[in-house]
Each structure stands twice: as structure tokens, then as C-alpha cells.
Protein backbone atom coordinates (compact mmCIF):
# COMPACT_ATOMS: atom_id res chain seq x y z
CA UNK A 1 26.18 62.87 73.67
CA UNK A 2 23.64 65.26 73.09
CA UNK A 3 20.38 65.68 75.45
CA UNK A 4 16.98 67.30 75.95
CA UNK A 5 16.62 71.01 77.13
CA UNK A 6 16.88 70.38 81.32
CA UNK A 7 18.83 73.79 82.96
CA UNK A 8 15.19 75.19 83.61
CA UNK A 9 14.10 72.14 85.41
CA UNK A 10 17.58 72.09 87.48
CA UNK A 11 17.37 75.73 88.23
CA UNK A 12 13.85 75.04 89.55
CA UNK A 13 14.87 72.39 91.34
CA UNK A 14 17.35 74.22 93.04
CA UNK A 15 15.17 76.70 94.27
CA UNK A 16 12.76 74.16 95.58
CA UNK A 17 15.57 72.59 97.67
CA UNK A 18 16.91 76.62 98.84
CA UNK A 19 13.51 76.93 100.21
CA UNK A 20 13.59 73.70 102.49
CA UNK A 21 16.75 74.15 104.13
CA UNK A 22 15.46 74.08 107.91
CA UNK A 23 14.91 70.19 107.06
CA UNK A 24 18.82 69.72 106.09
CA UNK A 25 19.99 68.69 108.72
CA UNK A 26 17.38 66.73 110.28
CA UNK A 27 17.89 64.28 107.16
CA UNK A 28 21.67 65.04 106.87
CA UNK A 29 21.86 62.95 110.56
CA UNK A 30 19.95 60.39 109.49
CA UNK A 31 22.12 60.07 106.81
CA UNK A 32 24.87 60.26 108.76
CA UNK A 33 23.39 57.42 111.12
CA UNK A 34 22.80 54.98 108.40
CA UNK A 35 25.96 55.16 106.67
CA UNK A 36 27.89 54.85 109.97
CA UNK A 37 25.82 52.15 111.04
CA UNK A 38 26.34 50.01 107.96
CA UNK A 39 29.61 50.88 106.97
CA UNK A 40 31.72 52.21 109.86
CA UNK A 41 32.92 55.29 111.64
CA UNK A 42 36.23 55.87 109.29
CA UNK A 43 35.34 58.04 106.82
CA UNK A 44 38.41 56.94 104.38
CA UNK A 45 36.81 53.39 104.31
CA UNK A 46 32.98 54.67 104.31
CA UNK A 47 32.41 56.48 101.19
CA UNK A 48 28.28 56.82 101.86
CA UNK A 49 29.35 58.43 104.89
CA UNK A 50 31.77 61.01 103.54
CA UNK A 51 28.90 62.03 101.01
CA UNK A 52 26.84 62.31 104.14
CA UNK A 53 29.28 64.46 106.00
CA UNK A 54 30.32 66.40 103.13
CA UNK A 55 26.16 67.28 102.72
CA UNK A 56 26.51 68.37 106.57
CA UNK A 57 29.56 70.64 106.09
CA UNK A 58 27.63 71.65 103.11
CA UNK A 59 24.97 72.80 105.54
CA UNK A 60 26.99 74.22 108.03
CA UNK A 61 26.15 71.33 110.81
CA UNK A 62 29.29 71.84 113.88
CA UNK A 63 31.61 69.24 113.45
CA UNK A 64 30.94 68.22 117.18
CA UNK A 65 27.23 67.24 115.95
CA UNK A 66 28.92 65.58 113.29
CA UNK A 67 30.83 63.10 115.68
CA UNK A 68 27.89 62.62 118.08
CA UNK A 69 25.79 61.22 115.76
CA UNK A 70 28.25 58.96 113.78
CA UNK A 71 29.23 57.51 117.58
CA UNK A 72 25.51 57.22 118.43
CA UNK A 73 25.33 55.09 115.13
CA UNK A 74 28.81 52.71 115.87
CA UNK A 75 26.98 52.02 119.55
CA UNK A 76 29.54 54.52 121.16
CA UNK A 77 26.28 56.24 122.30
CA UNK A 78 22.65 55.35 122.97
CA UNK A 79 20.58 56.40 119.40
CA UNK A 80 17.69 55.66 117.81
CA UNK A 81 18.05 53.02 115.19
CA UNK A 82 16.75 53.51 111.49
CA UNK A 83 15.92 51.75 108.79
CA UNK A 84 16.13 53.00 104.87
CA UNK A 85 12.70 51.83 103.04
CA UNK A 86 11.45 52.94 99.60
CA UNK A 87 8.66 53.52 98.26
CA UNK A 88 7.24 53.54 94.60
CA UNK A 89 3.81 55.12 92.84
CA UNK A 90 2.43 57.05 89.74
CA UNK A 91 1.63 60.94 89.99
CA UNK A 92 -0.03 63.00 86.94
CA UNK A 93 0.58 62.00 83.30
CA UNK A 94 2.05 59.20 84.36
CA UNK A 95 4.98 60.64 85.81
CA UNK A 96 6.87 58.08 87.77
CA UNK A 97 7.81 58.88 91.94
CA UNK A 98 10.13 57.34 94.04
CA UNK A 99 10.41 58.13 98.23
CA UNK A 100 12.97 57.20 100.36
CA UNK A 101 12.82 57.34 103.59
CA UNK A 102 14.71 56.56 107.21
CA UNK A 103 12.47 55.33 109.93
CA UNK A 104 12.05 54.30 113.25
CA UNK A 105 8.82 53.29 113.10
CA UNK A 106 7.98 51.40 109.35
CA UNK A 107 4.00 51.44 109.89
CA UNK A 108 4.21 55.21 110.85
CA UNK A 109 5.63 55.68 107.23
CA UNK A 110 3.88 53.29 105.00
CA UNK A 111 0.77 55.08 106.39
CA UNK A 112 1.93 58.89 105.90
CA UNK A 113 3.51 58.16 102.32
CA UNK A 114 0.03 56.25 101.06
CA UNK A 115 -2.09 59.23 102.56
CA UNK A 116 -0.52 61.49 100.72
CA UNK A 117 -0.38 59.60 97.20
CA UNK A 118 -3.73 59.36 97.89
CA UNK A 119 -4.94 62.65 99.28
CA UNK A 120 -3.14 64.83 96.40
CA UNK A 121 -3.82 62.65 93.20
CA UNK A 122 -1.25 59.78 93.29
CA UNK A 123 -0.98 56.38 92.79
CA UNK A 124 0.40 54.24 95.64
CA UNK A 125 2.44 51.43 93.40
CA UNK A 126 4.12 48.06 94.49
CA UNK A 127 7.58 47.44 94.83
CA UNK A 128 9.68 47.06 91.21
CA UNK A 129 7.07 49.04 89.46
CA UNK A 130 8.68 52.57 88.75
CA UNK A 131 12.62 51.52 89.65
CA UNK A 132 13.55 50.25 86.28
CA UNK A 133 12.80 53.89 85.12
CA UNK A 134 15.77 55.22 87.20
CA UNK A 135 19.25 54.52 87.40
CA UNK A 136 21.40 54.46 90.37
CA UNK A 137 24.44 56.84 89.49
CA UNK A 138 26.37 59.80 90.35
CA UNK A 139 25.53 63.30 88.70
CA UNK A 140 27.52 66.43 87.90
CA UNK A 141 25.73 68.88 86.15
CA UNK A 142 27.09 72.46 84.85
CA UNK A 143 25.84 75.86 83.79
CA UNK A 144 25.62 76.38 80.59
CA UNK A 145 28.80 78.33 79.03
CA UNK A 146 31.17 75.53 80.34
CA UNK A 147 34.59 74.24 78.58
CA UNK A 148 32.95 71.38 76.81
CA UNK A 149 35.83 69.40 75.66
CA UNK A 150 37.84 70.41 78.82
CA UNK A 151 35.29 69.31 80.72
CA UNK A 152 35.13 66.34 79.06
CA UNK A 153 38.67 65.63 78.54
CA UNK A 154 39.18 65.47 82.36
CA UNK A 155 35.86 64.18 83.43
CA UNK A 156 36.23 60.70 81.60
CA UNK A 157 40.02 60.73 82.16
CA UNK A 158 39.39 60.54 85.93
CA UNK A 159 36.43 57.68 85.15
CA UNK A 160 32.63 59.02 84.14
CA UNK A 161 30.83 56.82 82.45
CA UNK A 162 29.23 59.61 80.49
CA UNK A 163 28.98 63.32 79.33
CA UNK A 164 26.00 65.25 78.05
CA UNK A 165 25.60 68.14 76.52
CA UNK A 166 21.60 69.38 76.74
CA UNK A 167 19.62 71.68 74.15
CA UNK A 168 20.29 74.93 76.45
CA UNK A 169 24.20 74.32 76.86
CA UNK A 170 24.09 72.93 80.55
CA UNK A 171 26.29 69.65 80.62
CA UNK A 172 25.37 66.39 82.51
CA UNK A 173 28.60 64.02 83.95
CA UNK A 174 27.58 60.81 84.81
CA UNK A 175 29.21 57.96 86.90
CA UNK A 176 29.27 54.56 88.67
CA UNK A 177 28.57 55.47 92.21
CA UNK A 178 31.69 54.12 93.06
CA UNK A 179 33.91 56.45 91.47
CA UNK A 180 31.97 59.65 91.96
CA UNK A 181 34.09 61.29 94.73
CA UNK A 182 37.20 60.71 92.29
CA UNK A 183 35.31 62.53 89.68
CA UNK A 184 34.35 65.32 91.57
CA UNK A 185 37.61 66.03 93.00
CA UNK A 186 39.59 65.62 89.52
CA UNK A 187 36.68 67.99 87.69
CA UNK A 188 37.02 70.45 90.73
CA UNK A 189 40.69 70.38 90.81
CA UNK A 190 40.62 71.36 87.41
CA UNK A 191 38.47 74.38 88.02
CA UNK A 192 35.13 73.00 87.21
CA UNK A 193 32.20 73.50 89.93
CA UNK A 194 29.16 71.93 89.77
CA UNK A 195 25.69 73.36 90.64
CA UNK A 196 24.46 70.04 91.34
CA UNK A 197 26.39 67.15 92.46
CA UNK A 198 25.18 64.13 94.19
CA UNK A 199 24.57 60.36 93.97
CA UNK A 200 21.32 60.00 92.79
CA UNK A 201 18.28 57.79 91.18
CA UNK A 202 18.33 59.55 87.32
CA UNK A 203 15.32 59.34 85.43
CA UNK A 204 16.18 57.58 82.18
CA UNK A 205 13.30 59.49 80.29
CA UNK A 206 11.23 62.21 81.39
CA UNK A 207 7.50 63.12 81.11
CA UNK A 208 6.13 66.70 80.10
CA UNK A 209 3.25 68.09 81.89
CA UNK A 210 1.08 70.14 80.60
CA UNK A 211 -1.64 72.45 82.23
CA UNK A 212 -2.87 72.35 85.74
CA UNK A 213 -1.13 68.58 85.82
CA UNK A 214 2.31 70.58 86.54
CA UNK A 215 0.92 72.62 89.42
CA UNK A 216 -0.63 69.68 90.48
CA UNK A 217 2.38 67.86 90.25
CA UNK A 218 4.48 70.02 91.97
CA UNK A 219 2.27 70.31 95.01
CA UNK A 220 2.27 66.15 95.35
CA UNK A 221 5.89 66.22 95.38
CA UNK A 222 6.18 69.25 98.42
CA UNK A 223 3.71 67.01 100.45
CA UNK A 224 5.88 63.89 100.26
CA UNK A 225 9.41 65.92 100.86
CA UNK A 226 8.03 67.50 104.17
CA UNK A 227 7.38 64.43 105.83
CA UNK A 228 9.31 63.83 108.34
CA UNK A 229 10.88 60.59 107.56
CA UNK A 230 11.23 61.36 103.95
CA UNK A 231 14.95 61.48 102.70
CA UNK A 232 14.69 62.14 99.47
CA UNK A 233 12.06 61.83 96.12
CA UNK A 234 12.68 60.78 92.74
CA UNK A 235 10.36 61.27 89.72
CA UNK A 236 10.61 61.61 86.10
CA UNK A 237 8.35 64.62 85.53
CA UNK A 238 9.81 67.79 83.37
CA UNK A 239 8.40 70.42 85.80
């Protein structure tokens, strides 16, 4: 299946996420805290929480930090308790935003994420109102020049639901959440490495900016990410 021109956008995205690494593992824990909390300590029944540690091995956290903070989530260890909320609004053109975020404190949050919607030209929204423009999946995306029918070939033999093949070359495997560890592995095994892979909320359409609205745009979305309780963001702007 055929897509729209996106290895610019990915590459800048990248690059925004090189440049915020001292926050990595900060959200990595929290991460880590959740997904042991909900699901467990054993990683080979918890798959949230071997995503999470494979994101802190990814970041070079000790594997002693590792273990503290998955006991201080199972109650072998006193730890703060957190709770995942999201949150939905409207930046320029239209372009749809979603925050999540891991809290302690729930008014603390609601506050910072509204003040800065509203400080930098957003629009606070209600719950439901931008969701149905993402989808809950897991992405693989590779550079340009890749094997496209060996990629393929393998990639829906171990399970994707999905593979695209964009404008500029770069091709997009998409899964069910629940099989995107078995994807991974089978595409890696077979020699292919991804520049981005991750379970993620995928825009199903995107919105071009144009003028000062990207600039704009991109300064909205810096604001949320650097709050502290902010895990991730989601929005459907081509940047």
C-alpha cells in the first residue's frame, strides 16, 4: 500500500527526541512503574513492561535501577504511586494533539497541560474529541532503500497487519499491539532494523502547515513534552 511523503517528518522527529534525552529516563521509570504495577514483575508475562525495559536498556538505565523500580511498583518497596491520564485539544490548522501523562498528583497536571494549550495557541478539548483520529498500533518504520518485498514477505509472515511504502521510499509496518514484539524480532532476525519502532497512537491522516503555523506548532508541542509528568504527545500535524 502506497503512502504520503513522511521520512522528512520522521527524521525530524528523531532529532527532536535526540535533543531531549536527559528526560529518558525520568519517563522510562514511570513507565516501568505502571506496567509493573498493572501487570506484574515477570517480564515474559508483562509485555508493556518489556517495551518499558527494553526503552531503558535502550537508554542505557543500570539494570540495578531497573529492578528497584519494578519492586517499588509490585509493593516490594515503598514508591510513589501513578496514575496514566490523557489528555486531548486542537493546535494550529486544526492539527489534532494528544498528551499522556503519569501523575501523582491529577490537579497538578490538568492545570500545567491547560496552561500551556492556552498560553502557546491551543485548544484545551474534552475527552473523545481528537482519539478517533489515532489508532492504537505498533510501528516499524525503515529508511528508504529497504528490500521491499523482503521486507514484506517476512513482516506479514510473522503477523503485521500492514505495510507501506511512502512517496520518498521509507516503508511503514504496522501491527496489533499484541503482536508487535513478534514482529520486531522476526523483521530483525532477518536483518531488518528499524529507525523507529514503538507502540504508538498513529495519526490516520495528517494536516500540512503552512507559514509561521509550523513554527508555531512546533514550539506548542516542546512546551507540552517538557513537562514533567508528560509521557508522551500525539498529533497529526506534517511538521
Amino acid at each position: 500500500m502506497a503512502g504520503h511523503s513522511k521520512w522528512a517528518n520522521i527524521q525530524h522527529r528523531k532529532g527532536r527526541q535526540d535533543e531531549k534525552r536527559g528526560k529518558v529516563w525520568t519517563r522510562v521509570i514511570r513507565e516501568i512503574m505502571v506496567a509493573a504495577r498493572t501487570g506484574g514483575g515477570d517480564l515474559s508475562a508483562n509485555p508493556r513492561l518489556r517495551l518499558a525495559v527494553d526503552k531503558a536498556k535502550a537508554a542505557n538505565m543500570p539494570a540495578d535501577t531497573i529492578k528497584r523500580n519494578i519492586d517499588k511498583a509490585t509493593g516490594n518497596l515503598e514508591g510513589v504511586s501513578y496514575e496514566e491520564i490523557r489528555y486531548e485539544g486542537y493546535g494550529f490548522g486544526g492539527a489534532a494533539i494528544m498528551v499522556d501523562t503519569m501523575t501523582d498528583n491529577r490537579v497538578r497536571t490538568v492545570a500545567e497541560v491547560r496552561h500551556v494549550f492556552s498560553k502557546n495557541g491551543g485548544n484545551m478539548g474534552t475527552e473523545g474529541s481528537v482519539a478517533f483520529q489515532f489508532k492504537h498500533c505498533g510501528q516499524l518504520i525503515f529508511a528508504p532503500g529497504t528490500d521491499e518485498d523482503a521486507l514484506m514477505e517476512v513482516a506479514l509472515e510473522a503477523g503485521a497487519q500492514d505495510v507501506i511504502t511512502d512517496e520518498d521510499g521509507a516503508i511503514e509496518v504496522l501491527t496489533e499491539p499484541a503482536v508487535f514484539e513478534q514482529v520486531k524480532s522476526a523483521l530483525e532476525v532477518a536483518g531488518f532494523a528499524p529507525e523507529i519502532a514503538e507502540v504508538t497512537m498513529r495519526a490516520e491522516n495528517t494536516v500540512d502547515l503552512e507559514g509561521d503555523d509550523t513554527s508555531r506548532m512546533q514550539k506548542l508541542l516542546d512546551v507540552l513534552e517538557d513537562l514533567d509528568d508528560v509521557q508522551a504527545v500525539y498529533h497529526n500535524a506534517a511538521l
